[in-house]
PDB file of N, CA and C in Angstrom:
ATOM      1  N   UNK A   1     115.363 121.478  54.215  1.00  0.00           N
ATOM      2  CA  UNK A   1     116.061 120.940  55.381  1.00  0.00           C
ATOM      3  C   UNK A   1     115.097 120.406  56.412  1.00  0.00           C
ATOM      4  N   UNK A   2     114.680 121.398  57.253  1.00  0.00           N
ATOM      5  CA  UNK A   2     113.488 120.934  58.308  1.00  0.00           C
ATOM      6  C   UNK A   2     112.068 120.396  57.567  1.00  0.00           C
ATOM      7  N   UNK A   3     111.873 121.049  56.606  1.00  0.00           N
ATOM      8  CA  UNK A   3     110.557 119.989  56.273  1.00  0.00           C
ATOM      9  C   UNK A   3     110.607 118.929  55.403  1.00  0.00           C
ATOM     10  N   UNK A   4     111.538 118.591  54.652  1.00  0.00           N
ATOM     11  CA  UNK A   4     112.343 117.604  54.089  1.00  0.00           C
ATOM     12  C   UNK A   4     112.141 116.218  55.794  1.00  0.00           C
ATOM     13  N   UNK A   5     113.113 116.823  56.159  1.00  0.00           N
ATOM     14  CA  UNK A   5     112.892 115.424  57.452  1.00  0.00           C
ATOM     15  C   UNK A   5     111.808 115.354  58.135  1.00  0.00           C
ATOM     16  N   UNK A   6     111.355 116.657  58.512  1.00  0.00           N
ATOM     17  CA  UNK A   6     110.255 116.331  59.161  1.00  0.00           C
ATOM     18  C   UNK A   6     108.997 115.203  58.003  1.00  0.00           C
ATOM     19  N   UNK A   7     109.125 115.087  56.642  1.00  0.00           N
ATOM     20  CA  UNK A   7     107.997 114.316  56.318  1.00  0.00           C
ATOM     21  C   UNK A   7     108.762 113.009  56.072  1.00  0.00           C
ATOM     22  N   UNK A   8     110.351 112.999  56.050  1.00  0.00           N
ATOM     23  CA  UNK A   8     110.841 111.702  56.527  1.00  0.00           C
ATOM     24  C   UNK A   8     110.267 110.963  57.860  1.00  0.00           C
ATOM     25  N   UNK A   9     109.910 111.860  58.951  1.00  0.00           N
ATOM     26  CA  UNK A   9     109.744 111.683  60.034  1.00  0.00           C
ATOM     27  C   UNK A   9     108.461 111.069  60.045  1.00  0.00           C
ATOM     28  N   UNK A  10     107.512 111.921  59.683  1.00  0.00           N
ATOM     29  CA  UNK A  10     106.378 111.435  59.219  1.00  0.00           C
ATOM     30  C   UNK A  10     105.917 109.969  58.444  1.00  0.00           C
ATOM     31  N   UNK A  11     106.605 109.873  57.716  1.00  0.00           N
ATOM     32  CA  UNK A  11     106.609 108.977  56.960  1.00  0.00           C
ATOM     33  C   UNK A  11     107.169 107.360  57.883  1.00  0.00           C
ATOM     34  N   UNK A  12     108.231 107.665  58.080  1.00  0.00           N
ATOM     35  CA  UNK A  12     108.719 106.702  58.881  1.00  0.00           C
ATOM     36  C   UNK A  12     107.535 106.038  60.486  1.00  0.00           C
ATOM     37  N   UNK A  13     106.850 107.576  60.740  1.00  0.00           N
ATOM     38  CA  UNK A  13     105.933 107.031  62.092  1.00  0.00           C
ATOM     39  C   UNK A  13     104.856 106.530  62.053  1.00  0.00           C
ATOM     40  N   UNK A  14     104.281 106.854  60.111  1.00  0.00           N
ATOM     41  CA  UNK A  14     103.207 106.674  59.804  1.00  0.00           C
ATOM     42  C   UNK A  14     103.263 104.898  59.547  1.00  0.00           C
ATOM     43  N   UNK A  15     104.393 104.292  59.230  1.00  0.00           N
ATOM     44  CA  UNK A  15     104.873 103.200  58.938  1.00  0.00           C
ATOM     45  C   UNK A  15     104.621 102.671  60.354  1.00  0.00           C
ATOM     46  N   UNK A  16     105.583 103.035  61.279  1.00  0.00           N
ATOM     47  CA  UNK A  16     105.176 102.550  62.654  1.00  0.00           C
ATOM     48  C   UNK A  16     104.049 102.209  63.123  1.00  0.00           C
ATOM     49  N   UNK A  17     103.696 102.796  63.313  1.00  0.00           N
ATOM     50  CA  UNK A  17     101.885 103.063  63.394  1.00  0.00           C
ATOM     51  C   UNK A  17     101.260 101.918  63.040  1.00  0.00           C
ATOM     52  N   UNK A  18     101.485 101.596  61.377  1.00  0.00           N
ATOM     53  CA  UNK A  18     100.746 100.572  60.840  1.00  0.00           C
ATOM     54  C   UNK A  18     101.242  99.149  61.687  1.00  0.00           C
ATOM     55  N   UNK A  19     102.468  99.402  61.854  1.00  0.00           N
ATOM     56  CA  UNK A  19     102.862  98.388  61.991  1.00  0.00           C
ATOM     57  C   UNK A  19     102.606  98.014  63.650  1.00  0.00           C
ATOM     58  N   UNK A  20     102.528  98.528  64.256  1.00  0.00           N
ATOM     59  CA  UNK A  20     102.084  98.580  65.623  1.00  0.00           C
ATOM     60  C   UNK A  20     100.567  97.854  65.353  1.00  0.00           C
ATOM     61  N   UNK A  21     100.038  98.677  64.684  1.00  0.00           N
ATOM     62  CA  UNK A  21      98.253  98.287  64.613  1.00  0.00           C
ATOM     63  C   UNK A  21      98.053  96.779  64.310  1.00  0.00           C
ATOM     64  N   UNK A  22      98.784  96.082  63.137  1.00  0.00           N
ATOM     65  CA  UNK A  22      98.904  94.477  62.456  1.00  0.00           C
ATOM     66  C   UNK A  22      99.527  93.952  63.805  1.00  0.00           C
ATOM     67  N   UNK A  23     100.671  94.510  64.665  1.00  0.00           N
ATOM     68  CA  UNK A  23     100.733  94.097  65.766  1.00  0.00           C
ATOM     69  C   UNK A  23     100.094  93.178  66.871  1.00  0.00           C
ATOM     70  N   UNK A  24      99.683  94.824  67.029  1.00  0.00           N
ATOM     71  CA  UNK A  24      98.582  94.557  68.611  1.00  0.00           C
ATOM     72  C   UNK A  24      97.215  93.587  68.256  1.00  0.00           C
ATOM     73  N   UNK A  25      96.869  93.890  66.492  1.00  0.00           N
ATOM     74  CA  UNK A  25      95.889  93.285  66.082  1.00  0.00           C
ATOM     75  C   UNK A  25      95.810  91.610  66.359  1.00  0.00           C
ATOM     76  N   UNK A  26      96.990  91.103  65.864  1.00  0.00           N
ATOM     77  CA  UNK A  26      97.362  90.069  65.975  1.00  0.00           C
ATOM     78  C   UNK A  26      97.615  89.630  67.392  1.00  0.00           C
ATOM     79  N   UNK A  27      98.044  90.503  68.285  1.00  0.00           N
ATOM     80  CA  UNK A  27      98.120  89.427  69.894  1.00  0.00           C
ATOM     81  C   UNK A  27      97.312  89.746  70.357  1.00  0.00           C
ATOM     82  N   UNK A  28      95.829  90.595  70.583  1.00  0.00           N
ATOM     83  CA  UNK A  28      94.932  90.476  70.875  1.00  0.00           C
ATOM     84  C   UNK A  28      93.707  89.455  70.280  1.00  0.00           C
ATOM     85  N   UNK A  29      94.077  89.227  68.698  1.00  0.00           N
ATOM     86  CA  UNK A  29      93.277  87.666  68.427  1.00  0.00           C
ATOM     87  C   UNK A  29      93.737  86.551  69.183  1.00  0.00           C
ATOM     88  N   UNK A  30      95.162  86.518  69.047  1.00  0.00           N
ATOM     89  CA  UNK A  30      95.858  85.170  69.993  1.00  0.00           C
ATOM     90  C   UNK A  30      95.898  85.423  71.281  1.00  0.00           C
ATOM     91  N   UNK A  31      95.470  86.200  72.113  1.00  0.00           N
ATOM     92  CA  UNK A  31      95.016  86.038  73.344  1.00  0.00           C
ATOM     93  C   UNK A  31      93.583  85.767  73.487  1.00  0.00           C
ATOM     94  N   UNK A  32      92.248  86.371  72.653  1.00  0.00           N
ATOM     95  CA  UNK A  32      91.165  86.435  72.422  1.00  0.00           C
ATOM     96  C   UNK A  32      91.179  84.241  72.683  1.00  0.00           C
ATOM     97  N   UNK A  33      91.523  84.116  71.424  1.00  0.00           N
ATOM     98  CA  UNK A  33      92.007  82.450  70.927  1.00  0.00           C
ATOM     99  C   UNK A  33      92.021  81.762  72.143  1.00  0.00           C
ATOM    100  N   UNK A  34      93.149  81.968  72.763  1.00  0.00           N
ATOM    101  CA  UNK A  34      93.819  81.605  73.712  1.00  0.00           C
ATOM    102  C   UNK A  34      92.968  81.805  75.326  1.00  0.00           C
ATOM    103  N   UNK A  35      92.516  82.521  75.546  1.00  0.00           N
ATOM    104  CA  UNK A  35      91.802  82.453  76.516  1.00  0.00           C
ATOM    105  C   UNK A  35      90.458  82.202  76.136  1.00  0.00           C
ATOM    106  N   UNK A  36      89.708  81.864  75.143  1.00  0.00           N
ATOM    107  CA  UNK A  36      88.155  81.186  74.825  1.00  0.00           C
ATOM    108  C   UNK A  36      88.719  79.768  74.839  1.00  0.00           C
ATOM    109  N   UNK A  37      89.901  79.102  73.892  1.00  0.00           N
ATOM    110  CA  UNK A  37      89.977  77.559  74.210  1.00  0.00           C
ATOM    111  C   UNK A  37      90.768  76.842  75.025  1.00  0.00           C
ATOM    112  N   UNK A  38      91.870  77.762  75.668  1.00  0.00           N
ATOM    113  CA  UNK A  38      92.206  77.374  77.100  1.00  0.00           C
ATOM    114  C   UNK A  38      91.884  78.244  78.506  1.00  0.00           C
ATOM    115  N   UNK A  39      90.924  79.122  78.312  1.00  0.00           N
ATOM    116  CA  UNK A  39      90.461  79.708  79.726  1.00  0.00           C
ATOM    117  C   UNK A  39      91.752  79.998  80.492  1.00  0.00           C
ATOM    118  N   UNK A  40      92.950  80.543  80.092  1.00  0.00           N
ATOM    119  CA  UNK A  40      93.739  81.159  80.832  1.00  0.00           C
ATOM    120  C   UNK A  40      93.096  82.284  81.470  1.00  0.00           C
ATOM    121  N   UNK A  41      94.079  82.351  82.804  1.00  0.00           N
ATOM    122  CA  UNK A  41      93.627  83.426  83.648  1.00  0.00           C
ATOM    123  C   UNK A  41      93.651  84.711  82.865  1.00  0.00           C
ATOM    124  N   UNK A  42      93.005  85.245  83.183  1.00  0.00           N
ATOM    125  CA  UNK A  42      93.098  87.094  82.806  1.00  0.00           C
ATOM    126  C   UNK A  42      94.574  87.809  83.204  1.00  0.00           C
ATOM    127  N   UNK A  43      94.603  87.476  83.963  1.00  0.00           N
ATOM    128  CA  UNK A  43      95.819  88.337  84.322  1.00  0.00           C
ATOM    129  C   UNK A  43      97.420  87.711  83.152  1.00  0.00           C
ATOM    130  N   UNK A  44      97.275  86.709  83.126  1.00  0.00           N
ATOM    131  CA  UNK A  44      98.453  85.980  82.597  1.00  0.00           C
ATOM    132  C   UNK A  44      98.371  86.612  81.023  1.00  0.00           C
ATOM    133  N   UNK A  45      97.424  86.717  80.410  1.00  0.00           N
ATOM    134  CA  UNK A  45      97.279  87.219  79.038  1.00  0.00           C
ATOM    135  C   UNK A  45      97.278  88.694  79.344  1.00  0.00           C
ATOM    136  N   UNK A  46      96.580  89.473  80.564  1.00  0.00           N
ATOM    137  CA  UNK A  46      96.665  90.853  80.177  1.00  0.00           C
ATOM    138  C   UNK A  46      98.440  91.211  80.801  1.00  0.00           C
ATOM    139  N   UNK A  47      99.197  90.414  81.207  1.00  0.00           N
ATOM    140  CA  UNK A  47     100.696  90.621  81.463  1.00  0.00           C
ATOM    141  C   UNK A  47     101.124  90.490  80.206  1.00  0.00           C
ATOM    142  N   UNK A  48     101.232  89.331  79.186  1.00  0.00           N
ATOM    143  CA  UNK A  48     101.653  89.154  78.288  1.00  0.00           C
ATOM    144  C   UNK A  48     101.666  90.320  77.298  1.00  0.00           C
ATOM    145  N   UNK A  49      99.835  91.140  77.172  1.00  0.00           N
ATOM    146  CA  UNK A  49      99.804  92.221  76.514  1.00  0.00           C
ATOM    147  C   UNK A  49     100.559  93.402  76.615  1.00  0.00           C
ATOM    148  N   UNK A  50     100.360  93.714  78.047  1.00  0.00           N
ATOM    149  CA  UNK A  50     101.641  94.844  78.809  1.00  0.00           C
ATOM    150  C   UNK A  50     102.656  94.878  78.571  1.00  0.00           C
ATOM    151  N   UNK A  51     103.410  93.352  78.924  1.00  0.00           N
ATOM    152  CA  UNK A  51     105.018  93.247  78.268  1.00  0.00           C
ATOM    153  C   UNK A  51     105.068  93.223  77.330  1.00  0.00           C
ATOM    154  N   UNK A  52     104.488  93.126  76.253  1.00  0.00           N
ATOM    155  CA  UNK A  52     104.722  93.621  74.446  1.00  0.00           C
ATOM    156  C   UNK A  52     104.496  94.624  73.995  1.00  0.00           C
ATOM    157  N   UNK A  53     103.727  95.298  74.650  1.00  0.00           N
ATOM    158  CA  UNK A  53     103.404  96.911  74.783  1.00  0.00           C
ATOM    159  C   UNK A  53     104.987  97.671  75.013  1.00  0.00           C
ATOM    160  N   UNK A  54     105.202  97.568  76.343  1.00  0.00           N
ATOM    161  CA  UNK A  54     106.162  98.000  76.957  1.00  0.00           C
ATOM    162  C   UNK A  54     107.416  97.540  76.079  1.00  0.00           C
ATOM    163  N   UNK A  55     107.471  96.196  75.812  1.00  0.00           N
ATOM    164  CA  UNK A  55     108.948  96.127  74.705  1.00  0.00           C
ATOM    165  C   UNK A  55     108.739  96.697  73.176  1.00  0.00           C
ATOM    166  N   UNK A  56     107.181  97.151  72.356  1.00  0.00           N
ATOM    167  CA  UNK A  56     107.260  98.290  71.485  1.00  0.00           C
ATOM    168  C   UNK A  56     107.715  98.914  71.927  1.00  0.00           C
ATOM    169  N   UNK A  57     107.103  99.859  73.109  1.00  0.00           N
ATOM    170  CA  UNK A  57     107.739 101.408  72.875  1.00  0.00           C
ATOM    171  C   UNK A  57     108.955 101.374  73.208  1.00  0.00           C
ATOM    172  N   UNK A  58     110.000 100.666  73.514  1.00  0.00           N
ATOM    173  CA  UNK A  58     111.220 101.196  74.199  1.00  0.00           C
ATOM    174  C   UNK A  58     112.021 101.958  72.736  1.00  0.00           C
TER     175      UNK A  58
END
């Protein structure tokens, strides 16, 4: 019962996880990108990062 789900649980966060990581991996190259060949401000890309942050975890 309980450890049955709990490695559902597991399993399912360990998935998350990855998937978070290919994530963040990916909009930190396209901001990296993005601010070396258009010199956007700092702040405008580190908002962008925050608000995708913040709309993962909800």
């Amino acid at each position: 019962g309980v450890e049955a789900s709990g490695g559902v649980r597991a399993r399912a966060w360990q998935a998350a996880a990855g998937q978070q990581q290919a994530a963040s991996g990916s909009v930190v190259a396209a901001s990296e990108l993005e601010h070396g060949k258009l010199r956007l401000a700092s702040s405008k890309v580190r908002g962008r990062l925050v608000a995708f942050m913040a709309w993962w975890r909800r």
